[in-house]
Protein backbone atom coordinates (compact mmCIF):
# COMPACT_ATOMS: atom_id res chain seq x y z
CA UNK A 1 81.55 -2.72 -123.31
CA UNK A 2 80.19 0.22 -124.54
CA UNK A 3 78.08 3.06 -123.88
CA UNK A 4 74.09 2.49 -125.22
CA UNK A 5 73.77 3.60 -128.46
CA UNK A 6 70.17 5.22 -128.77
CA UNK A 7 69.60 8.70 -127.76
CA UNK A 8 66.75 7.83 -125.71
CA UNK A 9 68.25 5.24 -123.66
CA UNK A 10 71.54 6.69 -123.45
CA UNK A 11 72.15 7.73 -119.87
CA UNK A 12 73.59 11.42 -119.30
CA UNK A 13 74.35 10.94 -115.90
CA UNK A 14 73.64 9.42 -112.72
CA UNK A 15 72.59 11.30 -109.91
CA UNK A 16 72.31 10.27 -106.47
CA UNK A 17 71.17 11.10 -102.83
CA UNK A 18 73.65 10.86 -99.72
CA UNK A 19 71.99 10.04 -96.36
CA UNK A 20 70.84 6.28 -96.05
CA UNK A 21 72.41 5.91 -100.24
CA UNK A 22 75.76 6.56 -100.15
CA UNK A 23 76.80 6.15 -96.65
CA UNK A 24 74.37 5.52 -93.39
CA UNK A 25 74.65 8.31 -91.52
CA UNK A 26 71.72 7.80 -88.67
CA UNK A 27 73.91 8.15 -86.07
CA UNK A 28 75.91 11.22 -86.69
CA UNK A 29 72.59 12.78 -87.77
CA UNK A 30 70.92 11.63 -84.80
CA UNK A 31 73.24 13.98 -82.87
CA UNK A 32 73.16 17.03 -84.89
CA UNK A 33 69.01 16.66 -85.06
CA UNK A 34 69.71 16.46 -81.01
CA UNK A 35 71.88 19.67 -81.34
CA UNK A 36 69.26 21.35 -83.38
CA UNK A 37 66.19 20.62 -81.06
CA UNK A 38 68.66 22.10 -78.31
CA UNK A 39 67.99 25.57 -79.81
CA UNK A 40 64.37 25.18 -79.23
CA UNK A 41 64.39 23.31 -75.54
CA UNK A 42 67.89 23.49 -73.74
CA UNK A 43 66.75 20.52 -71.89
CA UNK A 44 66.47 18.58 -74.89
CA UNK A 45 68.02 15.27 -72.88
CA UNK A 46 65.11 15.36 -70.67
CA UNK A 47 63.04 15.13 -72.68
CA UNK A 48 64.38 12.82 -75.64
CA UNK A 49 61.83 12.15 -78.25
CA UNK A 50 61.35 8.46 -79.00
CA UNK A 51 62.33 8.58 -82.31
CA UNK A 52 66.04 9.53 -80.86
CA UNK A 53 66.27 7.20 -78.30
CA UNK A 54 67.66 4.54 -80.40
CA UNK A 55 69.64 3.62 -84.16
CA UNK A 56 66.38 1.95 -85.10
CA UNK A 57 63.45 3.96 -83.20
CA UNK A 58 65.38 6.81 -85.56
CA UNK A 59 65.49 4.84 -89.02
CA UNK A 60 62.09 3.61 -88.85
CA UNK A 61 60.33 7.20 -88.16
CA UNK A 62 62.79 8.87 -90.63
CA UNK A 63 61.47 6.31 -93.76
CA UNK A 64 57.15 6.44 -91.81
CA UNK A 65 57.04 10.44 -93.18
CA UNK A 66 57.57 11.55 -96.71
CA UNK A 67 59.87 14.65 -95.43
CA UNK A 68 61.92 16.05 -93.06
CA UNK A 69 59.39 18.74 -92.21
CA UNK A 70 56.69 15.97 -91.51
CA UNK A 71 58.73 14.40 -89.46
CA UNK A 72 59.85 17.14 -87.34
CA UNK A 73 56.68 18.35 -86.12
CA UNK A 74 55.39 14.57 -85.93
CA UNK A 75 58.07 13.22 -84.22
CA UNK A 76 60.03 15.71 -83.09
CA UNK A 77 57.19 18.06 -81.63
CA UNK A 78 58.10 21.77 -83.67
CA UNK A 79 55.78 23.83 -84.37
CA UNK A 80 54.87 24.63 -88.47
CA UNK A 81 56.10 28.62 -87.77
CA UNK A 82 59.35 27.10 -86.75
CA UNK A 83 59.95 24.34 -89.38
CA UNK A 84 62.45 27.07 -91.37
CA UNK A 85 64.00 27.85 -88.45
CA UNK A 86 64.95 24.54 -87.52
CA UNK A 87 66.01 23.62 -91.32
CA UNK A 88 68.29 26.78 -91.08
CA UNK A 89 70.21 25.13 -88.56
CA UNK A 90 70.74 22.01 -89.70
CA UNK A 91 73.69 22.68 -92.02
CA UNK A 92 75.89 24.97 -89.04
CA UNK A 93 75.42 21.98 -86.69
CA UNK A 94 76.34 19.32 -89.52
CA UNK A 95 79.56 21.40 -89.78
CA UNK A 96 80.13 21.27 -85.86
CA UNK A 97 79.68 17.33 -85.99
CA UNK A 98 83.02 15.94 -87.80
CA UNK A 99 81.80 11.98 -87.46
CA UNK A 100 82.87 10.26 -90.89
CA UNK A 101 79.66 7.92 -91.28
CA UNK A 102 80.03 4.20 -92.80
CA UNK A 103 79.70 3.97 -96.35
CA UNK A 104 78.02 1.19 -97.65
CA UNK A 105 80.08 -2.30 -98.26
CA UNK A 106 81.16 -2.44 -101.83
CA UNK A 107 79.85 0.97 -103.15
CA UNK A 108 83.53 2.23 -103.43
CA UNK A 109 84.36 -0.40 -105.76
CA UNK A 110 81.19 0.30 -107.62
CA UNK A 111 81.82 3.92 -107.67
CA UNK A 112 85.20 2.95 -109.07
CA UNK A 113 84.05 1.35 -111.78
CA UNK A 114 81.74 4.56 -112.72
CA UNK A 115 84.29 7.13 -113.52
CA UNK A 116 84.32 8.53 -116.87
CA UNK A 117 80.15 9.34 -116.20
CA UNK A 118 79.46 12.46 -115.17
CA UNK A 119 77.89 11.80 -111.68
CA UNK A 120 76.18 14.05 -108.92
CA UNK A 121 74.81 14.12 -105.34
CA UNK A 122 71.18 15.92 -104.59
CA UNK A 123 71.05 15.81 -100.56
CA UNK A 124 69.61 17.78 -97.88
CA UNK A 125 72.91 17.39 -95.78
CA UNK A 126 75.65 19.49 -95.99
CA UNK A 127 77.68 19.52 -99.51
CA UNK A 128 81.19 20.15 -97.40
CA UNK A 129 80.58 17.21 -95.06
CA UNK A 130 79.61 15.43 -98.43
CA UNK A 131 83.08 15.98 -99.91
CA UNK A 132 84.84 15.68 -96.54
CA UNK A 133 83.35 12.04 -96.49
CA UNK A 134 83.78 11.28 -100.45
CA UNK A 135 87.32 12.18 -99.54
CA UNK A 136 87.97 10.39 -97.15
CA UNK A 137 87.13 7.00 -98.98
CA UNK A 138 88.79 7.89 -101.45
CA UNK A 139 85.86 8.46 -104.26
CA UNK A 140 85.47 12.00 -104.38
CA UNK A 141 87.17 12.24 -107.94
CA UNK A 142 83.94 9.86 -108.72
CA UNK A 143 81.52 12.50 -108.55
CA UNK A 144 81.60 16.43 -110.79
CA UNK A 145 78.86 17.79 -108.62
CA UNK A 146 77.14 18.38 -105.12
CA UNK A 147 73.90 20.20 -104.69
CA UNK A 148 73.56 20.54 -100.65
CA UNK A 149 70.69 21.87 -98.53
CA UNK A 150 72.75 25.76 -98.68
CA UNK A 151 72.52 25.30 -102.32
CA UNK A 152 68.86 25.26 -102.37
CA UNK A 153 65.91 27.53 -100.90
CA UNK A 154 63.88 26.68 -97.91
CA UNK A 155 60.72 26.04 -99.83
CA UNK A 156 62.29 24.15 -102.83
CA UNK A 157 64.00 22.01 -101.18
CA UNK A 158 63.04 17.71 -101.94
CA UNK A 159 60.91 16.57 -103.08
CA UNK A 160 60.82 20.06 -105.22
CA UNK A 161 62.93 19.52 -108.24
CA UNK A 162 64.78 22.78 -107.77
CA UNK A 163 67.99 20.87 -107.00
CA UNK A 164 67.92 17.79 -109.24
CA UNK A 165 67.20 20.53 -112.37
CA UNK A 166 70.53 22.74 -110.59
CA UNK A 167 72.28 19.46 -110.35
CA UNK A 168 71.32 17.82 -114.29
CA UNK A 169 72.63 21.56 -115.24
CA UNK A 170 75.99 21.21 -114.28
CA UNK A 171 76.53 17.33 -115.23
CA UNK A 172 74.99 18.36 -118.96
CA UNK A 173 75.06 21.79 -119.85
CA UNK A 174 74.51 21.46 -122.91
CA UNK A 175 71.25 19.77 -122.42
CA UNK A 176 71.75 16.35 -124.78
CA UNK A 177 68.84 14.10 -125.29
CA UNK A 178 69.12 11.14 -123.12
CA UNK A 179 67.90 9.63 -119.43
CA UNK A 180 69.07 10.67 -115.72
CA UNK A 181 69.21 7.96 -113.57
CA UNK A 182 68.12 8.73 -109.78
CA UNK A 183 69.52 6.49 -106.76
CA UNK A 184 67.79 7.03 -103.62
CA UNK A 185 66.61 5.26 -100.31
CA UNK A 186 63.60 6.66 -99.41
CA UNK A 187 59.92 7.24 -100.90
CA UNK A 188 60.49 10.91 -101.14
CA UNK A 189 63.27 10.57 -103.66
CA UNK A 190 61.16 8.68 -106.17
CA UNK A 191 58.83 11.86 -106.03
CA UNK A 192 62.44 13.77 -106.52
CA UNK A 193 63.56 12.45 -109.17
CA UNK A 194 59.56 12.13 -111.19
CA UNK A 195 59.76 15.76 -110.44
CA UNK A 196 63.20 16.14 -111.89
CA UNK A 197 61.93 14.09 -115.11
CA UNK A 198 58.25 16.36 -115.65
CA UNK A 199 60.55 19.53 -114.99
CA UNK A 200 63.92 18.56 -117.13
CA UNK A 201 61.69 16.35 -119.64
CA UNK A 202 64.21 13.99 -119.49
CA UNK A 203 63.17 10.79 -118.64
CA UNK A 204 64.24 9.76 -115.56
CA UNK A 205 64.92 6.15 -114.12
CA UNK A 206 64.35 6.14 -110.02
CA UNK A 207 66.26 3.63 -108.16
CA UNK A 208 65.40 2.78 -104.82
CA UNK A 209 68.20 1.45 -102.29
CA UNK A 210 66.72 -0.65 -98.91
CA UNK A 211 70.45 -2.00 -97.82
CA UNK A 212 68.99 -1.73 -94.31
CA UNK A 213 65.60 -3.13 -94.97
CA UNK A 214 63.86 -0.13 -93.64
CA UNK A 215 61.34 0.35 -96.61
CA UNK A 216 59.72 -3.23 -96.73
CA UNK A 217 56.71 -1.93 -94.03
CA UNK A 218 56.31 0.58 -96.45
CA UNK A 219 57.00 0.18 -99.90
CA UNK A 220 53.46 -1.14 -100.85
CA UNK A 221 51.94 2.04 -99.76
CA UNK A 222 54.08 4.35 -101.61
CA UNK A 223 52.29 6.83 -103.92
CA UNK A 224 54.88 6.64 -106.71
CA UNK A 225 56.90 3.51 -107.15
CA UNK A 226 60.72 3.08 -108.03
CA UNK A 227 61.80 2.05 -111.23
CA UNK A 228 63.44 -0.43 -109.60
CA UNK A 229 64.21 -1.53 -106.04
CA UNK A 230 67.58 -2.77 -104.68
CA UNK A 231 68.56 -4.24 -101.48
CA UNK A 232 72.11 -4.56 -101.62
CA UNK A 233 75.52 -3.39 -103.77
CA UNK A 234 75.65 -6.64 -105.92
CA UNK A 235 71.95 -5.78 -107.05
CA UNK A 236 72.54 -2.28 -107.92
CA UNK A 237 76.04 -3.49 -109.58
CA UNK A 238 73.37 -5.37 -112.41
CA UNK A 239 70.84 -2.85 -112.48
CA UNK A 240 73.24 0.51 -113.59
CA UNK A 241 75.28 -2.43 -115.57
CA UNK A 242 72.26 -3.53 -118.12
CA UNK A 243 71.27 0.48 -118.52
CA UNK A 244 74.68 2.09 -118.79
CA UNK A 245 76.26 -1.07 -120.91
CA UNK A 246 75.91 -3.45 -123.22
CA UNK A 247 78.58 -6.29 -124.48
């Protein structure tokens, strides 16, 4: 195999998001979202929102709003003038929770089979949790970069292409032609990565990953559409195979 030859098509890197992508972590950020609501009513058990009263109550009101923000103060019940407080916490009490969250089946194979291409995370979770968890299955040598929610100001933070231009900075410094590829789970990272490709000007190819089958309610309604959509490791195995390789 080898690498596509044309300087348009030829892929610089391949950047991806975290949460609900690499690994599902609903649970463990279930609790810290818990922990962070705690600042704001000390009661916070007694008066659980729905949306964190159960695995799928949470996944299905996390992938109905574009953002985090959105979803606080729809779900979640905080006020806009406290929206920055609340994402100022979020990274201290991701470090307090040490819960390794499930990677998806098969993606450390296909990581495995990725090395040698310079690869990245752009997340909103916490980039020493990230590497704690890359670590621990063993594919953190996959990866040359992590842009975390620290990494990246309040107000640029996704679908603002603040961090995917930070992250596409370190994987190609030197800035050679070529196209990004962007793997994500959730309608907000399609905008995220467009935005990446109108700021870089680079194109960029958005894939969207529905392991869970969260995004099917949905999908028809996003504003901006995936370059392709995926719903399991075998199918994103072919996808980055026919636009990283040919025999």
């Amino acid at each position: 195999m080898r690498i596509l030859p044309s300087e348009e098509n030829r892929i610089i890197a391949v950047l991806w998001d975290y949460d609900g992508t690499l690994v599902d972590s609903a649970r463990k950020n279930m609790n810290v979202t818990i922990e962070v609501l705690r600042h704001f009513d000390p009661d916070i058990e007694a008066h659980l929102p729905p949306a964190l009263q159960s695995y799928d109550a949470y996944q299905k009101a996390n992938h109905r709003y574009r953002n985090w923000r959105e979803l606080y103060t729809n779900c979640y019940g905080i006020p806009s003038d406290k929206l920055d407080e609340a994402g100022r916490l979020w990274t201290p009490e991701q470090k307090r929770n040490k819960t390794i969250p499930d990677m998806f089946p098969g993606l450390a194979d296909l990581l495995a089979t990725l090395k040698g291409i310079p690869m990245g995370i752009c997340s909103q979770n916490d980039s020493e949790n990230i590497w704690n968890t890359l670590s621990y299955y063993g594919v953190a040598d996959s990866f040359h970069h992590i842009i975390g929610y620290a990494d990246v100001p309040g107000e640029l933070q996704k679908p603002h292409p603040y961090g995917f231009i930070k992250c596409a900075e370190a994987l190609n410094p030197e800035n050679k032609a070529g196209t990004y590829i962007y793997i994500g789970d959730h309608s907000d990272d399609v905008t995220f990565g467009k935005n990446g490709e109108a700021a870089t000007g680079h194109r960029v190819i958005c894939i969207t990953a529905d392991y869970l089958g969260l995004n099917g309610a949905f999908y028809s309604s996003w504003k901006t559409a995936p370059d392709y959509f995926i719903r399991n490791t075998n199918e994103l195995k072919q996808i980055l195979a026919s636009l990283l390789w040919q025999c």
